[in-house]
Protein backbone atom coordinates (compact mmCIF):
# COMPACT_ATOMS: atom_id res chain seq x y z
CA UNK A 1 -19.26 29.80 -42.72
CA UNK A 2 -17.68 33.36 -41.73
CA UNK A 3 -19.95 35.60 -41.34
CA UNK A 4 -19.85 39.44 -41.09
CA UNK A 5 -22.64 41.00 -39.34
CA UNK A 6 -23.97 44.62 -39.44
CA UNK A 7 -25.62 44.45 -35.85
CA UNK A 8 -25.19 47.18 -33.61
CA UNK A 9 -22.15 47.40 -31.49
CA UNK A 10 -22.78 45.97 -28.45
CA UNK A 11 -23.82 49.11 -25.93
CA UNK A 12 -21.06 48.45 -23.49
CA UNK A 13 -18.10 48.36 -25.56
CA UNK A 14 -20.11 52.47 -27.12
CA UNK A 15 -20.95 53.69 -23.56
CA UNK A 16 -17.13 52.80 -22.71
CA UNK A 17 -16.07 54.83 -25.56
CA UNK A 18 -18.12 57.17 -25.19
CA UNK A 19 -17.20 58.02 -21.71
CA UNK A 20 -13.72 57.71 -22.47
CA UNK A 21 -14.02 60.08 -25.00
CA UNK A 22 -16.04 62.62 -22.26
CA UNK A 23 -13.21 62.18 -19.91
CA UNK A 24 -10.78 63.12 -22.38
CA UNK A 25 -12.78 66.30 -23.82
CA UNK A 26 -13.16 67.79 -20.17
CA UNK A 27 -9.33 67.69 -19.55
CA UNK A 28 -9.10 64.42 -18.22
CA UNK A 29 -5.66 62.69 -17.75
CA UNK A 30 -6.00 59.56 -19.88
CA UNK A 31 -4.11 59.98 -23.19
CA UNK A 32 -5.23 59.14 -26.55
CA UNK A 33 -3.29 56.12 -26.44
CA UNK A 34 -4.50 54.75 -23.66
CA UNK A 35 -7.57 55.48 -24.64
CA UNK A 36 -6.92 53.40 -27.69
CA UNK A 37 -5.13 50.74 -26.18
CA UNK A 38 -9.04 49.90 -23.72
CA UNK A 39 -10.95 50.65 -26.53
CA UNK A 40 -8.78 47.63 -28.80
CA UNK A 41 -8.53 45.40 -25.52
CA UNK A 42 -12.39 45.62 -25.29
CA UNK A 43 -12.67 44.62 -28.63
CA UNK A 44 -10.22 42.21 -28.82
CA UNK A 45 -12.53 40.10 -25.79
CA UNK A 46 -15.66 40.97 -27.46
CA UNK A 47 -13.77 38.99 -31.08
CA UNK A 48 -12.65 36.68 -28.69
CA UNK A 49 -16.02 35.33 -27.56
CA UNK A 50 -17.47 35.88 -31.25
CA UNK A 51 -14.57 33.15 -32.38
CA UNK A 52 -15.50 31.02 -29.27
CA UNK A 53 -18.93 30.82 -30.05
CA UNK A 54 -18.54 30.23 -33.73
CA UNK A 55 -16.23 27.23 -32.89
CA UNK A 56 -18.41 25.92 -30.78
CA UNK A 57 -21.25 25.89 -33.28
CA UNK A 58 -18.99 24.59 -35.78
CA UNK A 59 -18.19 21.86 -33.37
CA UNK A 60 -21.68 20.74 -32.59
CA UNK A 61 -22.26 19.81 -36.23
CA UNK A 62 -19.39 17.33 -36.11
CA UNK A 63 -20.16 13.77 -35.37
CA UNK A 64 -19.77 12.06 -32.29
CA UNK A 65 -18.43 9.14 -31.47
CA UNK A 66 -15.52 8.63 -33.53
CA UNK A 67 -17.58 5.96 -35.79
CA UNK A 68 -16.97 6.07 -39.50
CA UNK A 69 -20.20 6.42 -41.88
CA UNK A 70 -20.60 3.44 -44.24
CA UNK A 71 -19.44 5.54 -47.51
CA UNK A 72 -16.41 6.15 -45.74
CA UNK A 73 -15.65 2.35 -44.95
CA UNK A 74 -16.12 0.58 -48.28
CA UNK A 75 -13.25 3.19 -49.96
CA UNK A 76 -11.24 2.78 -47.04
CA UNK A 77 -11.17 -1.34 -47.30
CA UNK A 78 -11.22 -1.34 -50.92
CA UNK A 79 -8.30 0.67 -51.16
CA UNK A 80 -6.10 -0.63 -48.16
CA UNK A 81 -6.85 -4.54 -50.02
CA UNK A 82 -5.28 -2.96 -53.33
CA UNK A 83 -2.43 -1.80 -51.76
CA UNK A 84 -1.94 -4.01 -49.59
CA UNK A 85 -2.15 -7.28 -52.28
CA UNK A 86 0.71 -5.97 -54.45
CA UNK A 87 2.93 -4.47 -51.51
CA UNK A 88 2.05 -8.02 -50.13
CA UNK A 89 3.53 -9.87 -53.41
CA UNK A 90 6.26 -7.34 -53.67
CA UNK A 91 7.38 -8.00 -49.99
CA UNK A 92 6.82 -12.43 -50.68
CA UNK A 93 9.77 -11.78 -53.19
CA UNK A 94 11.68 -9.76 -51.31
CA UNK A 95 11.06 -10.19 -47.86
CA UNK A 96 9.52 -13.48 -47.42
CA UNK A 97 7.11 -13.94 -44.76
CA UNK A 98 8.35 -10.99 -42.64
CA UNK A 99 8.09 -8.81 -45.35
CA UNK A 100 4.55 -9.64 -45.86
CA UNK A 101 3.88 -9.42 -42.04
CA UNK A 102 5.69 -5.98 -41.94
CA UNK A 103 3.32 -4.55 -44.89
CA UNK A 104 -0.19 -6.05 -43.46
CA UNK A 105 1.09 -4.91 -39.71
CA UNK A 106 1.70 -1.11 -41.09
CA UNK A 107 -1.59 -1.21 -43.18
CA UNK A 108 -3.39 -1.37 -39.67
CA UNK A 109 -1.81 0.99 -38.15
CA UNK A 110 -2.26 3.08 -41.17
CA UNK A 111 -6.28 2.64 -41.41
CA UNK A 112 -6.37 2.53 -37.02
CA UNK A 113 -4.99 5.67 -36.80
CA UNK A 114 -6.92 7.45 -40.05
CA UNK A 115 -10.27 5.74 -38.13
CA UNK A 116 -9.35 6.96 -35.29
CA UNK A 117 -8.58 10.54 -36.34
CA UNK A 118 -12.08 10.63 -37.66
């Protein structure tokens, strides 16, 4: 998944350091931190649209949609019907018919919003 690569720099980011460096050996004004500071800044972007770009590959592999696969929804209804039966009986005894409303009502929610966060 992360991946370090031993490409070559990329020729921009070494021609800019390189003729920073220049500058700096003929007597040139620009200090060695702010030499420093462009050279990081540069490479900072250059991360920046590495991370992008590995995102966005990472994000084409996900599905679309928002549907659930079918080995997803059988463990999902299975377990939901086993809570929900003894919850159900617990909240009968306790609650009456609110309670059991209450526990079914919160059960959807429940599996509606873990759908819809897949």
């Amino acid at each position: 998944m992360n991946r370090v690569t031993n490409e070559e720099p990329r020729s921009d980011a070494v021609r800019d350091l390189g003729e920073a460096i220049a500058v700096r050996q003929e007597g040139g004004t620009a200090s060695p931190d702010a030499l420093a500071q462009s050279f990081l800044a540069q490479m900072r972007r250059d991360i920046e649209i590495q991370v992008d770009q590995r995102v966005q590959e990472q994000l084409a592999h996900l599905p679309r949609g928002g549907r659930l696969s079918e080995g997803v929804i059988v463990p999902l209804v299975l377990g939901s019907l086993g809570i929900g039966i003894p919850l159900s009986a617990v909240a009968g005894v306790f609650g009456g018919f609110p309670g059991i409303l209450v526990v079914w009502i919160c059960l959807v929610l429940i599996n509606m919003a873990w759908s819809l966060r897949r």
